[in-house]
C-alpha atoms as a PDB file:
ATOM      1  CA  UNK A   1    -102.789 -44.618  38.459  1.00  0.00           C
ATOM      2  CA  UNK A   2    -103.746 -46.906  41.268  1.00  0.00           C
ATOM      3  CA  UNK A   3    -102.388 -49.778  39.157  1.00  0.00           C
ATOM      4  CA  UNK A   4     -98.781 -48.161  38.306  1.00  0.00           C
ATOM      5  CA  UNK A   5     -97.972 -47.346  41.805  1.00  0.00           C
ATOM      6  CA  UNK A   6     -98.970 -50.250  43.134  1.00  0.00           C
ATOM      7  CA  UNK A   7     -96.664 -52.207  40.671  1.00  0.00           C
ATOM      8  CA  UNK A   8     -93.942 -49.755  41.507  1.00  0.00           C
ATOM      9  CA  UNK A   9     -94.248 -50.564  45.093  1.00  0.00           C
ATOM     10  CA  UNK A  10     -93.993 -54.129  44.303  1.00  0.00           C
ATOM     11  CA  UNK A  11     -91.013 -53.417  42.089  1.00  0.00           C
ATOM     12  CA  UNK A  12     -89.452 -51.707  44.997  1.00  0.00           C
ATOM     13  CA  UNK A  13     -89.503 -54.717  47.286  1.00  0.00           C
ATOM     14  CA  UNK A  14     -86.594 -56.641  45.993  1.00  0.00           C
ATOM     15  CA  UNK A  15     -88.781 -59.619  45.236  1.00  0.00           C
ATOM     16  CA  UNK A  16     -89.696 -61.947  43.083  1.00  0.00           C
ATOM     17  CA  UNK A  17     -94.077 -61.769  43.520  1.00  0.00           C
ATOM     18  CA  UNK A  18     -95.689 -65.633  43.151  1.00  0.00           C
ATOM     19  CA  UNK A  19     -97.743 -66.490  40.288  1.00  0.00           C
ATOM     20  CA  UNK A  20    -100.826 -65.846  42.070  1.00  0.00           C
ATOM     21  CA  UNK A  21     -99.766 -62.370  42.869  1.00  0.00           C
ATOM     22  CA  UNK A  22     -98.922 -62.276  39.056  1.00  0.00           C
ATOM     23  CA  UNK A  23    -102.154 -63.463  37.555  1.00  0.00           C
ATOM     24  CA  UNK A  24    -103.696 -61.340  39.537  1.00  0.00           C
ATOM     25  CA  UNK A  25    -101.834 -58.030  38.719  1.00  0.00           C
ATOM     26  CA  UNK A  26    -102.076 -59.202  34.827  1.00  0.00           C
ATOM     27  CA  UNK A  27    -106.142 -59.475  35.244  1.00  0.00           C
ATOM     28  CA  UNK A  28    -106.175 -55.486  36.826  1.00  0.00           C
ATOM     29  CA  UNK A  29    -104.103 -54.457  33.967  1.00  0.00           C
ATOM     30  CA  UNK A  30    -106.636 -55.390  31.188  1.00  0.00           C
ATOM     31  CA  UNK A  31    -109.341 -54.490  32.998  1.00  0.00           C
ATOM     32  CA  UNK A  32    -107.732 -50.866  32.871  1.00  0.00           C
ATOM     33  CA  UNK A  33    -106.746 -51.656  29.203  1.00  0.00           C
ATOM     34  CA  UNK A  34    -102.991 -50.911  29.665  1.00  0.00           C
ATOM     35  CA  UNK A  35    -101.043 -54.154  28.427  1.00  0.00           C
ATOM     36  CA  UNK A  36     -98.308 -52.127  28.084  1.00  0.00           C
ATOM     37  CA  UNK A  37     -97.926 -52.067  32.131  1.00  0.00           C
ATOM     38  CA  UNK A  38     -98.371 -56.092  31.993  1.00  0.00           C
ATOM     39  CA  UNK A  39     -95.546 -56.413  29.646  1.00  0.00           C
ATOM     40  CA  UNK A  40     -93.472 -54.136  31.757  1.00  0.00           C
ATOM     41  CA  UNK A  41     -94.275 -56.050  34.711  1.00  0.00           C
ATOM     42  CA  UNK A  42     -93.345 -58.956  33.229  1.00  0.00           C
ATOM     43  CA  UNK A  43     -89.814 -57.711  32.436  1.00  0.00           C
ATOM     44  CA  UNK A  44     -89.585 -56.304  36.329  1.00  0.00           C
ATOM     45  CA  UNK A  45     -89.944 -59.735  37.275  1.00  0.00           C
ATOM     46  CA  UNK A  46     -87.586 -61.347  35.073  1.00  0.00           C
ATOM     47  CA  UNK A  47     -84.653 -58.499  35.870  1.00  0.00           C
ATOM     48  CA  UNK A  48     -85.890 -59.424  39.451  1.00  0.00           C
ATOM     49  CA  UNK A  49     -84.898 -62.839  39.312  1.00  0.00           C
ATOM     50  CA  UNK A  50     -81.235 -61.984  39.090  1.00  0.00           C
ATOM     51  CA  UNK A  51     -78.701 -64.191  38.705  1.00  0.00           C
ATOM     52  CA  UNK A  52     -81.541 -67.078  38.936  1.00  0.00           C
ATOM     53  CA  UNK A  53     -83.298 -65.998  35.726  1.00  0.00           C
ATOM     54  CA  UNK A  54     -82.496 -69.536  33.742  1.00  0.00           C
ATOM     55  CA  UNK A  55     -84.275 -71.454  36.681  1.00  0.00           C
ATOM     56  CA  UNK A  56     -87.169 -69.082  38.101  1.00  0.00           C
ATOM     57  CA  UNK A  57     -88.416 -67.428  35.003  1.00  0.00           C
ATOM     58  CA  UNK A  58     -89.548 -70.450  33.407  1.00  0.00           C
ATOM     59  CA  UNK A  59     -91.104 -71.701  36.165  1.00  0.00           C
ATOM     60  CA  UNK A  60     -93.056 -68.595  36.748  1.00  0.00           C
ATOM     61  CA  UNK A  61     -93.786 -68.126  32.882  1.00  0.00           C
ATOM     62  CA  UNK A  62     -95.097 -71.745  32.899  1.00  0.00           C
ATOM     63  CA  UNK A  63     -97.353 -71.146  35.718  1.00  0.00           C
ATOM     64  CA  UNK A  64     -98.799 -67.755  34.461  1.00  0.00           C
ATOM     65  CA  UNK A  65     -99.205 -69.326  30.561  1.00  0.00           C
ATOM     66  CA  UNK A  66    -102.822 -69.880  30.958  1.00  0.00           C
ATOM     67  CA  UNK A  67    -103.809 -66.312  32.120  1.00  0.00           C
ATOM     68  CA  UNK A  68    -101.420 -64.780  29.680  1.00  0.00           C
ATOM     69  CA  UNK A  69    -103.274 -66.711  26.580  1.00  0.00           C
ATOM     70  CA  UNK A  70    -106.793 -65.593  28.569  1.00  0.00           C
ATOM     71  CA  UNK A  71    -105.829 -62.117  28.013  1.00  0.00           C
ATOM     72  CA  UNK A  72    -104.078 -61.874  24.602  1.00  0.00           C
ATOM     73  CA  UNK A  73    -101.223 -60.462  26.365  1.00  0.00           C
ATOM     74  CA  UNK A  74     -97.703 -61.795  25.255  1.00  0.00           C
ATOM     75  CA  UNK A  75     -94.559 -62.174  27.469  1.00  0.00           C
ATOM     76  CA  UNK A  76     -91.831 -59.925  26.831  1.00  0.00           C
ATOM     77  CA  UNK A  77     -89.795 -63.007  24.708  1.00  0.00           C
ATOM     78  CA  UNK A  78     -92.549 -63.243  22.465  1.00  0.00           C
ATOM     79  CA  UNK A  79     -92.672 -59.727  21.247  1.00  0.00           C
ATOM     80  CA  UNK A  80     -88.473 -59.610  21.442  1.00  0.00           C
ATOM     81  CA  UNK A  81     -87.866 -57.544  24.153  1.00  0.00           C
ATOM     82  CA  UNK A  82     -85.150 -60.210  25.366  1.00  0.00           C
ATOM     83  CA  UNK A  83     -83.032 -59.330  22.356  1.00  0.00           C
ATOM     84  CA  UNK A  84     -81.548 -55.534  21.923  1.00  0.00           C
ATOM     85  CA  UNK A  85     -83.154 -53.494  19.603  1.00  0.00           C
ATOM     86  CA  UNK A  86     -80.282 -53.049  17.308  1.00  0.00           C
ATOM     87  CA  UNK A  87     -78.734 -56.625  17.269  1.00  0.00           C
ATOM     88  CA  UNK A  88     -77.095 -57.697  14.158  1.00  0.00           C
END
């Protein structure tokens, strides 16, 4: 529970956290076992980059990479959440 409001706070601030703050909220997530919270993280932070998704998502993707593959958890793009559920 700790975890989730903690992220929600985060969420709350309008921000964009760095990938330090990121690798470090991924790492608590697995040690709780909930990868689902990681993932949903993950797509906070991309809605949170706004209209600068194109430029700051990859950059912050790239820099979290490593502790994603340490994990086994995938970004959000990699299990389709970037596409709508019923696209044709």
């Amino acid at each position: 529970w700790e975890i989730r409001k903690a992220m929600n706070d985060l969420g709350g601030m309008d921000l964009v956290p760095e990938p330090r703050m990121l690798n470090a909220a991924l790492r608590a997530c697995r040690r709780v076992s909930d990868c689902a919270l990681a993932v949903g993280m993950l797509e906070a932070v991309r809605f949170g980059c706004g209209g600068g998704v194109q430029e700051m998502y990859p950059c912050i993707l790239q820099e979290i990479k490593p502790t994603l593959d340490e994990l086994g958890v995938d970004a959000p793009e990699g299990l389709g959440y970037d596409q709508p559920e019923l696209a044709l």
